[in-house]
C-alpha atoms as a PDB file:
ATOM      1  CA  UNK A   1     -70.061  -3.441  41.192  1.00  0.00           C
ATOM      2  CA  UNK A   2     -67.997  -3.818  38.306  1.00  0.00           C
ATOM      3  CA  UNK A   3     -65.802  -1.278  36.453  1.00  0.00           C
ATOM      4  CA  UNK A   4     -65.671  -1.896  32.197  1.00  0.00           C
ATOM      5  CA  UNK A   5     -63.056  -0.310  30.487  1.00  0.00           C
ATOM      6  CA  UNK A   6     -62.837   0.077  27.058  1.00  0.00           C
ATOM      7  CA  UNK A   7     -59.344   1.023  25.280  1.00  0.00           C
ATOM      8  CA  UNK A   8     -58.680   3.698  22.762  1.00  0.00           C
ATOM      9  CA  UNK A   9     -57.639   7.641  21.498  1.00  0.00           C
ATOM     10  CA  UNK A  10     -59.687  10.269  22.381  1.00  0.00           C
ATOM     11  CA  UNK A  11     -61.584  12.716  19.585  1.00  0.00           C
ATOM     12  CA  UNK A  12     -62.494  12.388  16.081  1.00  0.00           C
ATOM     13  CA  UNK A  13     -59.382  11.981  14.418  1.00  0.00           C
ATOM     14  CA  UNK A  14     -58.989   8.570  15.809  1.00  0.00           C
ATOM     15  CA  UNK A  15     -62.888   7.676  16.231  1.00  0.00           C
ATOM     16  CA  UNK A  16     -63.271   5.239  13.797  1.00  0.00           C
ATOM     17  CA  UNK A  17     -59.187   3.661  14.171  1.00  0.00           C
ATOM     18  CA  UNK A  18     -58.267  -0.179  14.645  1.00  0.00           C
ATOM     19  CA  UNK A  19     -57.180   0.663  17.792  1.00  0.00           C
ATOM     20  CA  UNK A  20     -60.422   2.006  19.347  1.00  0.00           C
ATOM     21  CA  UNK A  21     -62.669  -0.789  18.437  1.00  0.00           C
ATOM     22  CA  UNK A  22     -62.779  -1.035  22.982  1.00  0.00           C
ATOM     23  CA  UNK A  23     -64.209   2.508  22.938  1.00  0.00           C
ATOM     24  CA  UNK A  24     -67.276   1.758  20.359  1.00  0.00           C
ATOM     25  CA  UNK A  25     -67.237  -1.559  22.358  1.00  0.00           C
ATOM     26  CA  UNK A  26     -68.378   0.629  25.525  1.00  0.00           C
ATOM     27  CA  UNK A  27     -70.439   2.311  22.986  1.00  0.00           C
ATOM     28  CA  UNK A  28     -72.567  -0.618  21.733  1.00  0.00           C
ATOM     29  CA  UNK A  29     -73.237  -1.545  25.362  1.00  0.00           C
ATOM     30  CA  UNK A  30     -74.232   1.823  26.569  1.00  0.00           C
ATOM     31  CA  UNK A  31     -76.801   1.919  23.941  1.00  0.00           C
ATOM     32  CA  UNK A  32     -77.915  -1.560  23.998  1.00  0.00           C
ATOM     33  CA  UNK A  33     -78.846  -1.366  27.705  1.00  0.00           C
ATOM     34  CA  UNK A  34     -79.929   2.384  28.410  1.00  0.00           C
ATOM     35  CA  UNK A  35     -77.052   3.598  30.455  1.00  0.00           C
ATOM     36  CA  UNK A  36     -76.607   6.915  31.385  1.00  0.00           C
ATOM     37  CA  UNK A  37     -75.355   9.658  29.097  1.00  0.00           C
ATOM     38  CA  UNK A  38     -71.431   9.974  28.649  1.00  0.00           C
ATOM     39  CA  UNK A  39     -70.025  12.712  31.499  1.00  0.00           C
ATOM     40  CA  UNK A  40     -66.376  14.089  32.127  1.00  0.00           C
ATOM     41  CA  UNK A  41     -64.769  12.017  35.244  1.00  0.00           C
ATOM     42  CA  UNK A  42     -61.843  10.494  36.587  1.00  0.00           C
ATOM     43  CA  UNK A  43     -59.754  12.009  33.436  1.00  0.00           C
ATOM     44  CA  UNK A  44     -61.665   9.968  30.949  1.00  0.00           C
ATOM     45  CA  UNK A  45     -65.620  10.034  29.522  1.00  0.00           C
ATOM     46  CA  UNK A  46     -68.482   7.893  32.086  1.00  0.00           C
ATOM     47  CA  UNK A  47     -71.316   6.038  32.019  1.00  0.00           C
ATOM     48  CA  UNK A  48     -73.257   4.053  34.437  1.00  0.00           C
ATOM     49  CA  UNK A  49     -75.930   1.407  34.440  1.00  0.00           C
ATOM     50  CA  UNK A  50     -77.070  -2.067  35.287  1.00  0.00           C
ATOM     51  CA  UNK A  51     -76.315  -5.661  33.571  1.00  0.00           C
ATOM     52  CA  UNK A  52     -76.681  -8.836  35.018  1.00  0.00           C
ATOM     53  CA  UNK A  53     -78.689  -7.558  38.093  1.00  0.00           C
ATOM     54  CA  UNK A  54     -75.342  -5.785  38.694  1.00  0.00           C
ATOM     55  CA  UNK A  55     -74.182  -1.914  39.052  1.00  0.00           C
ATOM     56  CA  UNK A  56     -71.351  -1.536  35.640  1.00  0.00           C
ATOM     57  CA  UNK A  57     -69.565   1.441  35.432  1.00  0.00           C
ATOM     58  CA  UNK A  58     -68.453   2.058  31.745  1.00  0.00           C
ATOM     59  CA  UNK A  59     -65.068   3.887  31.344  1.00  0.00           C
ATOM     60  CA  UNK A  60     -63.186   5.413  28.094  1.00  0.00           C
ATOM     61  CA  UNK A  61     -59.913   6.930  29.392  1.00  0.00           C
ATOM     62  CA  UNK A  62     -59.438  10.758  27.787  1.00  0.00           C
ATOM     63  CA  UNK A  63     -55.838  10.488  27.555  1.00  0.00           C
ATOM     64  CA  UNK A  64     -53.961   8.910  24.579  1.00  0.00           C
ATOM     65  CA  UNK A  65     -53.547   5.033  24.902  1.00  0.00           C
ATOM     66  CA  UNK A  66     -50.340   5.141  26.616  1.00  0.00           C
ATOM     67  CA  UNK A  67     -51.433   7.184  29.675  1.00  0.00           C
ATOM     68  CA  UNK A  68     -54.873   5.065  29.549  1.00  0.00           C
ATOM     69  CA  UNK A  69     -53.924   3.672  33.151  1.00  0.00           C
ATOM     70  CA  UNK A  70     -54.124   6.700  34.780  1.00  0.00           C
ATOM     71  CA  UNK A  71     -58.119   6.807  34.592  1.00  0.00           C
ATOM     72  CA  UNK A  72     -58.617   3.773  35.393  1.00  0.00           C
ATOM     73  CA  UNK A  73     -56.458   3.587  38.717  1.00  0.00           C
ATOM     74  CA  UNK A  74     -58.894   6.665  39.396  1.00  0.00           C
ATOM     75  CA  UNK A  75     -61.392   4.886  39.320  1.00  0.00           C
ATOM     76  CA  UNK A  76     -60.662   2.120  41.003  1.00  0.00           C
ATOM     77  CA  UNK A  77     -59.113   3.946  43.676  1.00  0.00           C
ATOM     78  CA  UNK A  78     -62.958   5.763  43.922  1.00  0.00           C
ATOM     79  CA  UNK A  79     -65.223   2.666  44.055  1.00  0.00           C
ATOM     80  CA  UNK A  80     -62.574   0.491  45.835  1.00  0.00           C
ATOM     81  CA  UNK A  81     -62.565  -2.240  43.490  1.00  0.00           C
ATOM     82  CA  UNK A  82     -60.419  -5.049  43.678  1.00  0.00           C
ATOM     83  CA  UNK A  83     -58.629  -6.598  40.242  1.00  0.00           C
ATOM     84  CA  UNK A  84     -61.728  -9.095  40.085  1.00  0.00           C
ATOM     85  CA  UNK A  85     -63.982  -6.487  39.569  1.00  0.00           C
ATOM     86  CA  UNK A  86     -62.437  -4.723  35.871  1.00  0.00           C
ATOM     87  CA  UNK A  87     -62.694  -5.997  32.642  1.00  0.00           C
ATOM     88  CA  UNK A  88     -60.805  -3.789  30.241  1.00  0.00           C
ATOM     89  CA  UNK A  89     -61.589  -4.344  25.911  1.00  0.00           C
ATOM     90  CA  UNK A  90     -58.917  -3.330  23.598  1.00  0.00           C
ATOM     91  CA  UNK A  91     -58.007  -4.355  20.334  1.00  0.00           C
ATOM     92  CA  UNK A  92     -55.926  -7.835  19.421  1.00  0.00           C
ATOM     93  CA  UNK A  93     -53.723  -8.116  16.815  1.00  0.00           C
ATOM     94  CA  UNK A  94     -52.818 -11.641  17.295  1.00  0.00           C
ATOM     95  CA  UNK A  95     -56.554 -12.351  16.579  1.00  0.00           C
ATOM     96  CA  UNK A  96     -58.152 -12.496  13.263  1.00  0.00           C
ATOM     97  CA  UNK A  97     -60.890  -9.623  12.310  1.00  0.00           C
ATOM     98  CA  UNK A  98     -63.742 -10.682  14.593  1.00  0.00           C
ATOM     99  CA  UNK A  99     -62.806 -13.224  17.022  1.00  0.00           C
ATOM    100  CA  UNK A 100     -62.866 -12.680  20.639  1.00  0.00           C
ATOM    101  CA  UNK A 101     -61.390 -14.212  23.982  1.00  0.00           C
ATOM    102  CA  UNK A 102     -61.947 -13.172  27.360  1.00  0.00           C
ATOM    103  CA  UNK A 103     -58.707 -13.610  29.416  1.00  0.00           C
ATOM    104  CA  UNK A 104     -57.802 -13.002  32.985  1.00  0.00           C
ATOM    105  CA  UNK A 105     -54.870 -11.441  33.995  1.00  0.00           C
ATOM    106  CA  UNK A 106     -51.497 -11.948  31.927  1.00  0.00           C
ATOM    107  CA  UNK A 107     -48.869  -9.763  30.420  1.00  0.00           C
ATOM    108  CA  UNK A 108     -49.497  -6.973  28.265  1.00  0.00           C
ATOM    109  CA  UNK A 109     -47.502  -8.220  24.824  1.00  0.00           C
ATOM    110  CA  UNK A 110     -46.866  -4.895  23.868  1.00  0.00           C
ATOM    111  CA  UNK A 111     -50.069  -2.913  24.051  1.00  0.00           C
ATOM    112  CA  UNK A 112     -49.264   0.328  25.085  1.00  0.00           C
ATOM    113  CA  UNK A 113     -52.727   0.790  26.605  1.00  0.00           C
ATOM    114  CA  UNK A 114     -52.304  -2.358  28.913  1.00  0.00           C
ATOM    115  CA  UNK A 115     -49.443  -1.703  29.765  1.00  0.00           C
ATOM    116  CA  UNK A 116     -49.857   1.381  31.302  1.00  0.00           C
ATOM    117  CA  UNK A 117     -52.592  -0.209  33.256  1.00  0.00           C
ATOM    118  CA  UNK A 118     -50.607  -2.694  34.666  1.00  0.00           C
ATOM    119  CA  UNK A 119     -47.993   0.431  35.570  1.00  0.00           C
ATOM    120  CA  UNK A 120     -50.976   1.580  37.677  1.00  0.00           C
ATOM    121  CA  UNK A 121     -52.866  -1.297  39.397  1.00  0.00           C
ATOM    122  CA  UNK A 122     -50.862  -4.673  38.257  1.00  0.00           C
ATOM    123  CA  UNK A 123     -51.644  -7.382  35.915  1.00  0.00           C
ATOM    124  CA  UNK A 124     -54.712  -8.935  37.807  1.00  0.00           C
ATOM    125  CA  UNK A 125     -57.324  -7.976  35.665  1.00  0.00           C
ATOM    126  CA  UNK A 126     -60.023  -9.477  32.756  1.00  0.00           C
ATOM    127  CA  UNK A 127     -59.479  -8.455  29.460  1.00  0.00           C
ATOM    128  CA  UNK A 128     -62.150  -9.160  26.297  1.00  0.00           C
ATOM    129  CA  UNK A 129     -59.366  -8.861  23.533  1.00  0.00           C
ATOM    130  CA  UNK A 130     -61.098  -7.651  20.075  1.00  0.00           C
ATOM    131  CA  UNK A 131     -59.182  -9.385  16.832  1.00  0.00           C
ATOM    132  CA  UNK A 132     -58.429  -6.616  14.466  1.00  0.00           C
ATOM    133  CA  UNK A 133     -55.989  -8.831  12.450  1.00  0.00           C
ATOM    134  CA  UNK A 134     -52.119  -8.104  11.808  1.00  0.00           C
ATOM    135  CA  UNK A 135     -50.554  -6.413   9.083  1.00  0.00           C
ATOM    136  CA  UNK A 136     -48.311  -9.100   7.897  1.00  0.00           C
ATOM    137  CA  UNK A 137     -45.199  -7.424   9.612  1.00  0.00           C
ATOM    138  CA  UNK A 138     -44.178  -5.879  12.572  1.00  0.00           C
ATOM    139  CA  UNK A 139     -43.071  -2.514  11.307  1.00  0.00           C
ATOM    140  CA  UNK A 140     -46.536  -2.152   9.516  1.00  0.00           C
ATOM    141  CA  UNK A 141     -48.474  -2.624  13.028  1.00  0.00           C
ATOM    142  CA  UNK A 142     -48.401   0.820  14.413  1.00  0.00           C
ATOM    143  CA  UNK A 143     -49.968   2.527  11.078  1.00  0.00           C
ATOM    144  CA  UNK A 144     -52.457  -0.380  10.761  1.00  0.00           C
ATOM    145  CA  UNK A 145     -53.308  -0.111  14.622  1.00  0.00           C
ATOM    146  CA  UNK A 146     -54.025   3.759  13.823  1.00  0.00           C
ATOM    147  CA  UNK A 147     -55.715   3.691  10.372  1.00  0.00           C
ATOM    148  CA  UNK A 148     -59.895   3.800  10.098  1.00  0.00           C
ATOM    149  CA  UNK A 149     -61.711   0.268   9.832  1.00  0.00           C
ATOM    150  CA  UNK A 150     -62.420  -0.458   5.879  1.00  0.00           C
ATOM    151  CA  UNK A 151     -65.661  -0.638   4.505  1.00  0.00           C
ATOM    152  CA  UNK A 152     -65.494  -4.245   3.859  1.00  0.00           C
ATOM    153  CA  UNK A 153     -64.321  -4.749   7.481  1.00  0.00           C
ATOM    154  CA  UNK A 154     -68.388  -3.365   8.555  1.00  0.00           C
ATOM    155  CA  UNK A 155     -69.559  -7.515   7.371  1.00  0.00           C
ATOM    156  CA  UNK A 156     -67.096  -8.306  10.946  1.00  0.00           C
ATOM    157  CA  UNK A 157     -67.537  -5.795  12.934  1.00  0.00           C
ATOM    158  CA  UNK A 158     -71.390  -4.265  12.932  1.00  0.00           C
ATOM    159  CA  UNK A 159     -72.546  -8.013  14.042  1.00  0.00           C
ATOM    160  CA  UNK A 160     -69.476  -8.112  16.310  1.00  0.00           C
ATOM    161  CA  UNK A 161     -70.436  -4.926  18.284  1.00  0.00           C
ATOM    162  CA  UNK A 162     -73.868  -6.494  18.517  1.00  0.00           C
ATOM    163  CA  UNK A 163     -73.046  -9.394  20.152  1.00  0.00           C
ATOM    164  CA  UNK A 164     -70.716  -7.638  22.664  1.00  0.00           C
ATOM    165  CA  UNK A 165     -73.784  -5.870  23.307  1.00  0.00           C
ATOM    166  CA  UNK A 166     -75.655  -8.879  23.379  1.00  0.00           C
ATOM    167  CA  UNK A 167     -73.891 -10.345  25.564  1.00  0.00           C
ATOM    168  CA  UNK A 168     -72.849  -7.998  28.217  1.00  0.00           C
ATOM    169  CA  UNK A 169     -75.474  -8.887  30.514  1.00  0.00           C
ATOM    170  CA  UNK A 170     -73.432 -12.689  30.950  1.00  0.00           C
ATOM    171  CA  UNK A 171     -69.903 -10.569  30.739  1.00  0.00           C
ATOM    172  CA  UNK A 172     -71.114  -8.842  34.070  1.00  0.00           C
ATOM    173  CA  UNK A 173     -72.407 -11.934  35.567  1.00  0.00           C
ATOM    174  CA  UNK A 174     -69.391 -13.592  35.000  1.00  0.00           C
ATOM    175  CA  UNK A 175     -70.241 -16.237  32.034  1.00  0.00           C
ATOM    176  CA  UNK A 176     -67.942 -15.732  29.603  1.00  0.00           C
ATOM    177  CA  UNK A 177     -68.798 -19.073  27.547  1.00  0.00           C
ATOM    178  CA  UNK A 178     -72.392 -17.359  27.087  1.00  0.00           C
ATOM    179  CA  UNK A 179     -71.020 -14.068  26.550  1.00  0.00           C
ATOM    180  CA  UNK A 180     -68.423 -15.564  23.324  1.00  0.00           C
ATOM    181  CA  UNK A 181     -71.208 -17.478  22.407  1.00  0.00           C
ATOM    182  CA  UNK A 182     -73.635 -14.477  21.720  1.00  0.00           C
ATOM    183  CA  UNK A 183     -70.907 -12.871  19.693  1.00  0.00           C
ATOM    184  CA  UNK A 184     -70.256 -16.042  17.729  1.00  0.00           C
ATOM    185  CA  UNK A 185     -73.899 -16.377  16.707  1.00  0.00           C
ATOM    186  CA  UNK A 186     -74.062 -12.860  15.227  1.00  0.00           C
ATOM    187  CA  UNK A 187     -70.363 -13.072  13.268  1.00  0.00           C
ATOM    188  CA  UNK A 188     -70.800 -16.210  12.231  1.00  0.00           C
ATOM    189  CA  UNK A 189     -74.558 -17.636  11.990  1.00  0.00           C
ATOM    190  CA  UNK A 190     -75.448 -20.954  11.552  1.00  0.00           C
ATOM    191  CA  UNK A 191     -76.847 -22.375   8.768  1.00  0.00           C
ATOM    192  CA  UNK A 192     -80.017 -24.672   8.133  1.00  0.00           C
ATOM    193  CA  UNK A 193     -79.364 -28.562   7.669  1.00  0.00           C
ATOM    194  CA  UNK A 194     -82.419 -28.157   5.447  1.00  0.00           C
ATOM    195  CA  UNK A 195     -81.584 -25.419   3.453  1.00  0.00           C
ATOM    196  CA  UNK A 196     -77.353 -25.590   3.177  1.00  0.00           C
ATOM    197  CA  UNK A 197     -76.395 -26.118  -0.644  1.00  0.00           C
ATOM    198  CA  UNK A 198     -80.082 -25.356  -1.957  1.00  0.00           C
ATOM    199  CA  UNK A 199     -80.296 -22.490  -4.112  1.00  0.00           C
ATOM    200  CA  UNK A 200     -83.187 -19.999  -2.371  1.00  0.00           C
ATOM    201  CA  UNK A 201     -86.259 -19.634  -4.841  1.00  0.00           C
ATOM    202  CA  UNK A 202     -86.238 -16.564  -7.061  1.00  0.00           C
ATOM    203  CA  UNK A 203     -82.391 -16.113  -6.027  1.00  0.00           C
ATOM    204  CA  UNK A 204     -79.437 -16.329  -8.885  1.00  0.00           C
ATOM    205  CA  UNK A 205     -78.593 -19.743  -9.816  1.00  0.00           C
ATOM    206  CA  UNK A 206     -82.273 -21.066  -8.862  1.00  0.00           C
ATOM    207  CA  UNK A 207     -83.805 -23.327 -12.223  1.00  0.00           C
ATOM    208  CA  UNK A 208     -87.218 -22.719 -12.510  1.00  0.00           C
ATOM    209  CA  UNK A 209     -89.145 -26.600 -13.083  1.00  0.00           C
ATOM    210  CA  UNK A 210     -89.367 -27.440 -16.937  1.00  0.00           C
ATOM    211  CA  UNK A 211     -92.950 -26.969 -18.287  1.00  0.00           C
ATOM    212  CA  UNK A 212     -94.592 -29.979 -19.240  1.00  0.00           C
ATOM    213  CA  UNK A 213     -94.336 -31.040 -23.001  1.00  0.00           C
ATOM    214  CA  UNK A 214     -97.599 -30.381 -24.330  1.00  0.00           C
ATOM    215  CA  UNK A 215     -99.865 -33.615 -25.221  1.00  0.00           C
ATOM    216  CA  UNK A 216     -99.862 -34.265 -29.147  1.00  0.00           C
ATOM    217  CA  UNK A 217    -103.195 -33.737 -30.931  1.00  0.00           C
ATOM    218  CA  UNK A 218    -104.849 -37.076 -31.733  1.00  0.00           C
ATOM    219  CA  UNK A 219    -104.728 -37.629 -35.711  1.00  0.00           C
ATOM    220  CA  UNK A 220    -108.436 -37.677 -37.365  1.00  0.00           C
ATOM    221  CA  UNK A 221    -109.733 -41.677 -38.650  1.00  0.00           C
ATOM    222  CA  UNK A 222    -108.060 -41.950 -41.991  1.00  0.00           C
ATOM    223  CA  UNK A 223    -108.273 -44.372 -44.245  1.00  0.00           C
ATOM    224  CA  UNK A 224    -104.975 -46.478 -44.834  1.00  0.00           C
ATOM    225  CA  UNK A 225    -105.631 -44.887 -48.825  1.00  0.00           C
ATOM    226  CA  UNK A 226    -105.571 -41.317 -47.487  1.00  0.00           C
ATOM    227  CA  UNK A 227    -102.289 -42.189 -45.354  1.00  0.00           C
ATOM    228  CA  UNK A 228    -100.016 -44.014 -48.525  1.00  0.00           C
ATOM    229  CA  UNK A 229    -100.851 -40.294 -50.576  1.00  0.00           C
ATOM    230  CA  UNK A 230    -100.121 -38.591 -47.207  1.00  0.00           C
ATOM    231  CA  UNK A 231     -96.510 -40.031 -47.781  1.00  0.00           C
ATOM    232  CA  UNK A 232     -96.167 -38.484 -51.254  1.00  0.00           C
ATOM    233  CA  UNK A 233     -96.969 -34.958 -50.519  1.00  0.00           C
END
């Protein structure tokens, strides 16, 4: 059995925040693979299904970020998992908008979330860390952290949420190469060998093929005569 945890603020001022891209994480796989509805346990919102061939348990905290351990050692204490057994998702500053590494264990570099995990059941645990980008500066972090996801930031992270849905079934399984790699293909696509650097038809940019010049009308017999006063008129 495996525990997922995804990282974030609870109710609908903070829904659509930086810092809960690991709760709309949970989200996208809950959908994507039919899990149970959402119910009130172990201090934090639940859902539970299958991926892999494997019993998942999906868990959003309900306390703020910095009390987020408290849930999960709940849980864990329940189900009797061990630290190989949770994955937790939270946002990554350190990444840029879109990338995604799975790590196991390590410290928490400042992530109030983690660290209050680590508080609870230690530092021996996988993490899928979500790149949200950084502000530029340290002082900025905490407002960027808690401000909505732009508009333009939905060409990143609609495809990214797809391929973390995607790609749960490997997650659970343990292949995270095949897990990054589903998210890769849906953030960044590849492009044709055949088709790279050729304008599509009809699109802008596209030059339609010249029409062919028209064949010129053979001149009628005339009479070398007729030609000279042809000259003059």
């Amino acid at each position: 059995m495996k525990l997922f945890v995804g990282l974030g603020n609870p109710g609908a001022k903070y829904a659509n925040n930086r810092h809960n891209v690991g709760f709309m994480a949970l989200d996208r796989i809950a959908s994507e693979h039919g899990f149970s509805p959402w119910r009130s346990r172990f201090d934090g919102q639940v859902a539970e299904g299958r991926l892999g061939g494997e019993k998942v348990v999906l868990l959003k905290p309900g306390t703020f970020m910095n009390l987020s351990g408290n849930a999960v050692a709940k849980a864990v204490r329940f189900y009797k998992l061990g630290p190989e057994d949770i994955t937790v998702f939270h946002d990554e500053i350190d990444l840029a908008p879109g990338r995604i590494r799975v790590k196991d264990g390590g410290g928490h570099a400042g992530h109030n979330g983690l660290r209050s995990i680590h508080q609870h059941i230690g530092p021996h645990y996988s993490r899928v860390r979500i790149g949200v980008g950084h502000p530029g500066h340290k002082d900025r972090v905490a407002g960027y952290v808690l401000h909505d996801f732009s508009r333009a930031d939905q060409t990143w992270l609609t495809p990214m949420l797809e391929g973390i849905g995607t790609g749960a079934d490997d997650l659970a399984r343990g292949d995270s190469a095949r897990f990054l790699n589903a998210v890769a293909l849906l953030v960044s696509p590849p492009r044709s060998s055949k088709t790279a650097g050729r304008p599509a038809p009809g699109k802008a940019g596209a030059r339609p093929a010249p029409e062919p010049e028209p064949e010129p009308a053979p001149e009628p017999n005339r009479s070398p005569l007729q030609r000279l006063a042809d000259r003059f008129k």
